[in-house]
PDB file of N, CA and C in Angstrom:
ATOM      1  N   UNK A   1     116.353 -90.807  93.637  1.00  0.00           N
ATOM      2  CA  UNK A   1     116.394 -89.669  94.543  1.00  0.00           C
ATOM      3  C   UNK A   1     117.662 -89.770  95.390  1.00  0.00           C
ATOM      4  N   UNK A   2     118.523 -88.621  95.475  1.00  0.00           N
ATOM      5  CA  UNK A   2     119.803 -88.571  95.893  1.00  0.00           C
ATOM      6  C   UNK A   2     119.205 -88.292  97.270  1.00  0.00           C
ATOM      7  N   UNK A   3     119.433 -88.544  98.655  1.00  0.00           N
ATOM      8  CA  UNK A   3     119.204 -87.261  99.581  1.00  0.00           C
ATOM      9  C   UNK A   3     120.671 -86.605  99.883  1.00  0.00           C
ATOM     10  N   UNK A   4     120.001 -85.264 100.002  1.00  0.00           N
ATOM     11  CA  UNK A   4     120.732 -84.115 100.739  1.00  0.00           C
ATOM     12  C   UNK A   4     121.145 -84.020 101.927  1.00  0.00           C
ATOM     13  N   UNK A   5     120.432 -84.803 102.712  1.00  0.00           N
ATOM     14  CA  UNK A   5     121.058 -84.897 104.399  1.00  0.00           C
ATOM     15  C   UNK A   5     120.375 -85.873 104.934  1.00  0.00           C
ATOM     16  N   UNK A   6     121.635 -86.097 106.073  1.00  0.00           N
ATOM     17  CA  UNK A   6     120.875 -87.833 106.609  1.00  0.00           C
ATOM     18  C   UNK A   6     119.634 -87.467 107.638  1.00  0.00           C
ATOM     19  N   UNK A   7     119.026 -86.579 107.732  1.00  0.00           N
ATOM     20  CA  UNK A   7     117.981 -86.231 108.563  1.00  0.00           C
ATOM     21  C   UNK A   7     116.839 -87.003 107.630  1.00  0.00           C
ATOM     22  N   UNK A   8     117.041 -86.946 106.386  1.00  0.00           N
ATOM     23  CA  UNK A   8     115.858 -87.500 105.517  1.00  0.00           C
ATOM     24  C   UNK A   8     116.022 -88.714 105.295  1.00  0.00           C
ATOM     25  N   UNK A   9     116.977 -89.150 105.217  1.00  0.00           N
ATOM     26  CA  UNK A   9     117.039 -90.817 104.893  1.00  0.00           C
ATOM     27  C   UNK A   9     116.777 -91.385 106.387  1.00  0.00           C
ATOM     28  N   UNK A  10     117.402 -90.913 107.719  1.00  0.00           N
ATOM     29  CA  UNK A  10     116.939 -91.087 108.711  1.00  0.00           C
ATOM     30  C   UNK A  10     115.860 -91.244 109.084  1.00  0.00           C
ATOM     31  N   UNK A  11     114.976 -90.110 108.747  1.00  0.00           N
ATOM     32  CA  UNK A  11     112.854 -90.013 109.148  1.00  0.00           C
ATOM     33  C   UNK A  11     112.669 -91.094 107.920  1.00  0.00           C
ATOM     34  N   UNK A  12     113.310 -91.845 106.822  1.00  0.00           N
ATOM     35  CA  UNK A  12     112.508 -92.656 106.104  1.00  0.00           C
ATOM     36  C   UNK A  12     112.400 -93.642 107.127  1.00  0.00           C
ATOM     37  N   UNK A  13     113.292 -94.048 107.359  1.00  0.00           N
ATOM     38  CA  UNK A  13     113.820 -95.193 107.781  1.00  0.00           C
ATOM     39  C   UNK A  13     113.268 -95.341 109.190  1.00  0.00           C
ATOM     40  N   UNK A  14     112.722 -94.664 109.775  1.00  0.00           N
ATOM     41  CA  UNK A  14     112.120 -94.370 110.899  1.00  0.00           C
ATOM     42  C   UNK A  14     110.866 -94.547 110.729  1.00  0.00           C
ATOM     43  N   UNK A  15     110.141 -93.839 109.843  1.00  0.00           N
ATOM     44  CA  UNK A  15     108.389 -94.504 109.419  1.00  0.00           C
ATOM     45  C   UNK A  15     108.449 -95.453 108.569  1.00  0.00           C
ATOM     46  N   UNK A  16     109.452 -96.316 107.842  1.00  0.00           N
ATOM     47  CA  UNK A  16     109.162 -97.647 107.415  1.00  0.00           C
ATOM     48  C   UNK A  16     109.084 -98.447 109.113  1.00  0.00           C
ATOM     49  N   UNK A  17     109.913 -98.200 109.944  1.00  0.00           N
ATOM     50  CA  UNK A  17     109.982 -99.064 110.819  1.00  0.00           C
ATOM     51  C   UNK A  17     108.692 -98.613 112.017  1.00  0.00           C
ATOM     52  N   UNK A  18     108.178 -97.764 111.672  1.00  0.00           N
ATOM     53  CA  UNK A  18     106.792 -97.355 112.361  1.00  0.00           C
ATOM     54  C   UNK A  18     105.610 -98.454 111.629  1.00  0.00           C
ATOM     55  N   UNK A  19     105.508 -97.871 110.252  1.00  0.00           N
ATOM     56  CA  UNK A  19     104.855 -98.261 109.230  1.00  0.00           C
ATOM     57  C   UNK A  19     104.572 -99.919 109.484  1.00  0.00           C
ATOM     58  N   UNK A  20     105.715-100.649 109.497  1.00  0.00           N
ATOM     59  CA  UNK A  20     106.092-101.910 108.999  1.00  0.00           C
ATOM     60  C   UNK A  20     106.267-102.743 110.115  1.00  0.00           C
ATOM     61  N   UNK A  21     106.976-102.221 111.103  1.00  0.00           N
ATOM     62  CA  UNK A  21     107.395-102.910 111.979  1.00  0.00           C
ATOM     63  C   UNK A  21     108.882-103.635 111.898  1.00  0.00           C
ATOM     64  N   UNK A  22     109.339-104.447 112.814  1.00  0.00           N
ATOM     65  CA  UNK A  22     110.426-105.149 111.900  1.00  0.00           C
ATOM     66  C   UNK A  22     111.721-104.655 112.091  1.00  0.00           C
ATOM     67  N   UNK A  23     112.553-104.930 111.929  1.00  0.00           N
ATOM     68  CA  UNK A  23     114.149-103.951 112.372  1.00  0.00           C
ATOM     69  C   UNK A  23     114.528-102.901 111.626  1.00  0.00           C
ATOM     70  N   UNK A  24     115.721-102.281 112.263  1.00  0.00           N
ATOM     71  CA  UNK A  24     115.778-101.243 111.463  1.00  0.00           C
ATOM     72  C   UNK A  24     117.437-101.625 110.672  1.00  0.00           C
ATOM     73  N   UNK A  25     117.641-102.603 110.462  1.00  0.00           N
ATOM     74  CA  UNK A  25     118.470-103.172 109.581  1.00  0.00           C
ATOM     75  C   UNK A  25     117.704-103.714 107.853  1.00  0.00           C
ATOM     76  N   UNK A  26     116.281-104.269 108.127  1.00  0.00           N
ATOM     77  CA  UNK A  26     115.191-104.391 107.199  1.00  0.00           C
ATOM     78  C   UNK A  26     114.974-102.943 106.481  1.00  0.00           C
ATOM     79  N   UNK A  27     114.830-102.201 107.727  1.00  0.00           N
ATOM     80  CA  UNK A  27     114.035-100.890 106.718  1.00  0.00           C
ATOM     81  C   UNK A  27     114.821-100.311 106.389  1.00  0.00           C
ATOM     82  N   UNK A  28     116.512-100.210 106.416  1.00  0.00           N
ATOM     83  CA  UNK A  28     117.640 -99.512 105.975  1.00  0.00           C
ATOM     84  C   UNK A  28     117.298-100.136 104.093  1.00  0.00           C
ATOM     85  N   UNK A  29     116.971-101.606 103.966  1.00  0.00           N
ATOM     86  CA  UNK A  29     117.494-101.973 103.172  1.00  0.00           C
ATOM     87  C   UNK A  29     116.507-101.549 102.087  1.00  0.00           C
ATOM     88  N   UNK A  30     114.895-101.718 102.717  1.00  0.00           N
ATOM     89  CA  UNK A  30     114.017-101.063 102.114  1.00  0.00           C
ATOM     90  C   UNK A  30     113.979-100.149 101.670  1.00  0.00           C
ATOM     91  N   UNK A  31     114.911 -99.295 102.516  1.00  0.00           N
ATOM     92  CA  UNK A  31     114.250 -97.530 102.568  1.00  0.00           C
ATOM     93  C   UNK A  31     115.643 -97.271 101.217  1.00  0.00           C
ATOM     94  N   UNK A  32     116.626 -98.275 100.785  1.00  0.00           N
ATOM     95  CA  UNK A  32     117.370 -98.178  99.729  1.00  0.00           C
ATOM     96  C   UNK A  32     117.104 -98.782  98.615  1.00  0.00           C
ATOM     97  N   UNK A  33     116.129 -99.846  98.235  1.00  0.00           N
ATOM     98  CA  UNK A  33     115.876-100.166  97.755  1.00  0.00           C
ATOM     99  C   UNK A  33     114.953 -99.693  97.017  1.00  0.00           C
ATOM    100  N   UNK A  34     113.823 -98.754  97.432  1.00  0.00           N
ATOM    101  CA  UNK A  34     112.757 -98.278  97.036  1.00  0.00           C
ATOM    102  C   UNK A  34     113.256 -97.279  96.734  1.00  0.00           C
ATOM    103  N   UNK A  35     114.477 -96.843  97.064  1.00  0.00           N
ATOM    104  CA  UNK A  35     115.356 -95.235  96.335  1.00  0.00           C
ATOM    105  C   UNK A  35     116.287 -95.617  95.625  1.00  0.00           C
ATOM    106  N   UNK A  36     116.364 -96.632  94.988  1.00  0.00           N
ATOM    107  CA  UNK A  36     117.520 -96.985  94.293  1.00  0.00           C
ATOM    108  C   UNK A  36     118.728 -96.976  94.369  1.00  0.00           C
ATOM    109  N   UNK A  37     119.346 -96.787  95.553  1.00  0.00           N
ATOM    110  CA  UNK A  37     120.604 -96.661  96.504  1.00  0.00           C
ATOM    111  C   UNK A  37     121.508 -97.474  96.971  1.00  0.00           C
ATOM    112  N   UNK A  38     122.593 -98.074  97.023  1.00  0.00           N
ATOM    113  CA  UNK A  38     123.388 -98.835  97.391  1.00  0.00           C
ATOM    114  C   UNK A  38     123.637 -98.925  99.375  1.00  0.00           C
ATOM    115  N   UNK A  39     123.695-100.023  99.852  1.00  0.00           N
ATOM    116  CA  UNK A  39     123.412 -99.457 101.537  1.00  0.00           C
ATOM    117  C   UNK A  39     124.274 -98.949 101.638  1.00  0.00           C
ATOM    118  N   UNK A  40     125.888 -99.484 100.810  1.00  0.00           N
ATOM    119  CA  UNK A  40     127.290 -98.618 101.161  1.00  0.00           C
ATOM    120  C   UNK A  40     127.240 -97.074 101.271  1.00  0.00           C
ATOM    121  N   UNK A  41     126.135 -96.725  99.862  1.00  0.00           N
ATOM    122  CA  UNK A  41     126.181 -95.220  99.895  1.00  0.00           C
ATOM    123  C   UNK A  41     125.178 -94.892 101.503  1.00  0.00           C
ATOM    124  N   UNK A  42     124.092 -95.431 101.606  1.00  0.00           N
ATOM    125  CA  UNK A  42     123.285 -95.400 102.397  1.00  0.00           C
ATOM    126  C   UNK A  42     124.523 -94.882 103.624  1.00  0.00           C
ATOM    127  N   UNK A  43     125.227 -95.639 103.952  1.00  0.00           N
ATOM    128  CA  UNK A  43     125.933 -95.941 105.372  1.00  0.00           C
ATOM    129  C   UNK A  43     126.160 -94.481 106.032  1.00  0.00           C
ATOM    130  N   UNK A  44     126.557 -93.138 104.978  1.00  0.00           N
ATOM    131  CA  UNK A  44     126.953 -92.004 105.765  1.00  0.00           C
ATOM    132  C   UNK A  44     125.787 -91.174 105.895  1.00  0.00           C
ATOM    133  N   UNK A  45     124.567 -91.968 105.537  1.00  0.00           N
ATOM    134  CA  UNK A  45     123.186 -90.753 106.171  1.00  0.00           C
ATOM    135  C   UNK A  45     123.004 -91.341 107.546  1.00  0.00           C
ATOM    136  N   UNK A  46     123.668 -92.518 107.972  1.00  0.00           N
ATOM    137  CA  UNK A  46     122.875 -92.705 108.976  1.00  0.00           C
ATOM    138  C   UNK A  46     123.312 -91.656 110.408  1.00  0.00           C
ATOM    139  N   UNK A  47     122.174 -91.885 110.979  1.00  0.00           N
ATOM    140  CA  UNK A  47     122.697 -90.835 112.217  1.00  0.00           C
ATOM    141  C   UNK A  47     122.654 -91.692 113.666  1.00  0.00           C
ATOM    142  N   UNK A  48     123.501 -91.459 114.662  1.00  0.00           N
ATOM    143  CA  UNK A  48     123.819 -91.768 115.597  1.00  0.00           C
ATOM    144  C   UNK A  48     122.725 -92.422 116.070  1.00  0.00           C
ATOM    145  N   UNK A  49     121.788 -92.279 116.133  1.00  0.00           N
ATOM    146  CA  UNK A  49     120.994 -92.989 116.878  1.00  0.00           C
ATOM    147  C   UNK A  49     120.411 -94.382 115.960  1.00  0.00           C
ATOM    148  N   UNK A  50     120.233 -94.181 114.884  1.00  0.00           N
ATOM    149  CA  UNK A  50     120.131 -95.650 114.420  1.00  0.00           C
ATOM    150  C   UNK A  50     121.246 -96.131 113.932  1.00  0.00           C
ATOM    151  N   UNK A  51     122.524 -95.892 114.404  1.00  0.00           N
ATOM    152  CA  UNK A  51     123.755 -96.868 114.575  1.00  0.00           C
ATOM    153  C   UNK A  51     123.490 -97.074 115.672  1.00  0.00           C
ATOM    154  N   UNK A  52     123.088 -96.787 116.781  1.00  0.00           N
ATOM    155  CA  UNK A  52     122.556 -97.430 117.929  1.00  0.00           C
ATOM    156  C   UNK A  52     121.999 -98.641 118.184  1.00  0.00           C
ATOM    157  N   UNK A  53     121.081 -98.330 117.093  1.00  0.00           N
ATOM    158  CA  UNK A  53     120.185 -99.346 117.511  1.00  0.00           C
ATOM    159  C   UNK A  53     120.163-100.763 115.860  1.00  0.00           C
ATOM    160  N   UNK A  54     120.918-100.398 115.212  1.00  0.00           N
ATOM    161  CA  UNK A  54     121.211-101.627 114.445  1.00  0.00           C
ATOM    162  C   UNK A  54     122.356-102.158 115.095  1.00  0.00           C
ATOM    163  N   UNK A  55     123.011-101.666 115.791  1.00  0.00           N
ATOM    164  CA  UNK A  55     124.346-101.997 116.869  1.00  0.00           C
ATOM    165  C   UNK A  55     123.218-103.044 118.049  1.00  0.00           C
ATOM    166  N   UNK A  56     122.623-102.445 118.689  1.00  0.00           N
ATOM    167  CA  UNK A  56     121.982-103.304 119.527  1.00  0.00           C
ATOM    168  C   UNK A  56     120.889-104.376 118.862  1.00  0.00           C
ATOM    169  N   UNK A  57     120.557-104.012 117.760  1.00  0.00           N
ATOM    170  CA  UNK A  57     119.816-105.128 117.071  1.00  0.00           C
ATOM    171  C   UNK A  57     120.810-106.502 116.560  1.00  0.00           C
ATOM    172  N   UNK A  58     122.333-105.930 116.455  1.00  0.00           N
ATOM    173  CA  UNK A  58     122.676-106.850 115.764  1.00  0.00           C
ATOM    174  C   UNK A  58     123.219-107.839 116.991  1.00  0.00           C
ATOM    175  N   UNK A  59     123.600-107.214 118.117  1.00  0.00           N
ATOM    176  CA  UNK A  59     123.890-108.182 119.188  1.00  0.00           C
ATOM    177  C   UNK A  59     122.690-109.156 119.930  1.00  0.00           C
ATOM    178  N   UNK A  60     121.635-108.282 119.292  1.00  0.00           N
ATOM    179  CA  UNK A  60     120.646-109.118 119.955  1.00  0.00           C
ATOM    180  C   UNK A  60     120.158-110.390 119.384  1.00  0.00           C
ATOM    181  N   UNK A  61     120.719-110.488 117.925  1.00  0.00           N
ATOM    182  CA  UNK A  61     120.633-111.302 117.231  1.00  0.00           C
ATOM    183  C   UNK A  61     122.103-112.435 117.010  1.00  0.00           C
ATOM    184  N   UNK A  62     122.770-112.107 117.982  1.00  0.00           N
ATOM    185  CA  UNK A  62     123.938-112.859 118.025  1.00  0.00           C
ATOM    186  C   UNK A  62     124.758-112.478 116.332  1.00  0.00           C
ATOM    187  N   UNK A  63     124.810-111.611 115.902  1.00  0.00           N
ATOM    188  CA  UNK A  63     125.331-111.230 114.912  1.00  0.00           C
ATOM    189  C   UNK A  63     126.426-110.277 114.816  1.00  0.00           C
ATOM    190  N   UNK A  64     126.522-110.194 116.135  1.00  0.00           N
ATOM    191  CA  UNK A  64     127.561-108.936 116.385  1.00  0.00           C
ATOM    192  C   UNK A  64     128.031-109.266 118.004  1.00  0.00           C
ATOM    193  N   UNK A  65     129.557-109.644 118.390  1.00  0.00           N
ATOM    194  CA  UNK A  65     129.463-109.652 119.597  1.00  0.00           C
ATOM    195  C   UNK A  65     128.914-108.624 120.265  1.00  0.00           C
ATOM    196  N   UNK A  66     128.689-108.682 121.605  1.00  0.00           N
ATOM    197  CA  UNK A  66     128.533-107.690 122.626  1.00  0.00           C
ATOM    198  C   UNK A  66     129.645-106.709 122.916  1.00  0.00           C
ATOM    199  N   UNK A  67     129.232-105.212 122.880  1.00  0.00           N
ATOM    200  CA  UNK A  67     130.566-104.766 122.919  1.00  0.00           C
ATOM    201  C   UNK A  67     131.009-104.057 121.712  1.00  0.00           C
ATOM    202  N   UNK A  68     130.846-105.083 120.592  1.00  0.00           N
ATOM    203  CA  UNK A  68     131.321-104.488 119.049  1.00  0.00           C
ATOM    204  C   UNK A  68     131.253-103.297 118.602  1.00  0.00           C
ATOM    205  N   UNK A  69     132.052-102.776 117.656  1.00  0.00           N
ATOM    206  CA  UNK A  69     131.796-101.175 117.755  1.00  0.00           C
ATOM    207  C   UNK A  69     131.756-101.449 115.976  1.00  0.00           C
ATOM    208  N   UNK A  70     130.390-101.066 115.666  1.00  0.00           N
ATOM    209  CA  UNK A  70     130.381-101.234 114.224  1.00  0.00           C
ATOM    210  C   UNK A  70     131.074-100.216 112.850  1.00  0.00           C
ATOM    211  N   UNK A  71     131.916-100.099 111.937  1.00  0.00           N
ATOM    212  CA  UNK A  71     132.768 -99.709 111.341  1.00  0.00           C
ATOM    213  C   UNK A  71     131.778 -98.814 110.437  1.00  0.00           C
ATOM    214  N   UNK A  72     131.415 -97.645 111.094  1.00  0.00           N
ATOM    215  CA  UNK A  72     130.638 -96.573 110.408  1.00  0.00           C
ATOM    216  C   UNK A  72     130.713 -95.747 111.143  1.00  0.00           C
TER     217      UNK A  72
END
């Protein structure tokens, strides 16, 4: 399944992480995996707000300085 707009890959990725719990770096990978999708392709559905918050997930995990501005 191709999607058509990142509003839909967005709401997946949003009720896996309802669903599941867990980050939303996990359910990116899920929510590509179970669609057969590459995350690279994945990268331009995402929408501002969960670059937000895999941005703040990743600093919170010491994986990303503080500050970092992630390249998407």
């Amino acid at each position: 399944m191709l999607f058509q707009e990142s509003n839909t890959f967005a709401s997946d990725v949003e009720d896996y992480v309802k669903k599941n719990g867990g980050g939303y770096i996990e359910a990116i990978l899920a929510v590509c995996e179970t669609h057969n999708i590459e995350p690279q392709v994945a990268a331009k559905f995402l929408t501002q707000p969960i670059i937000e918050k895999i941005q703040t997930e990743g600093e919170d995990a010491n994986l990303l300085p503080r500050g970092a501005r992630l390249p998407l």
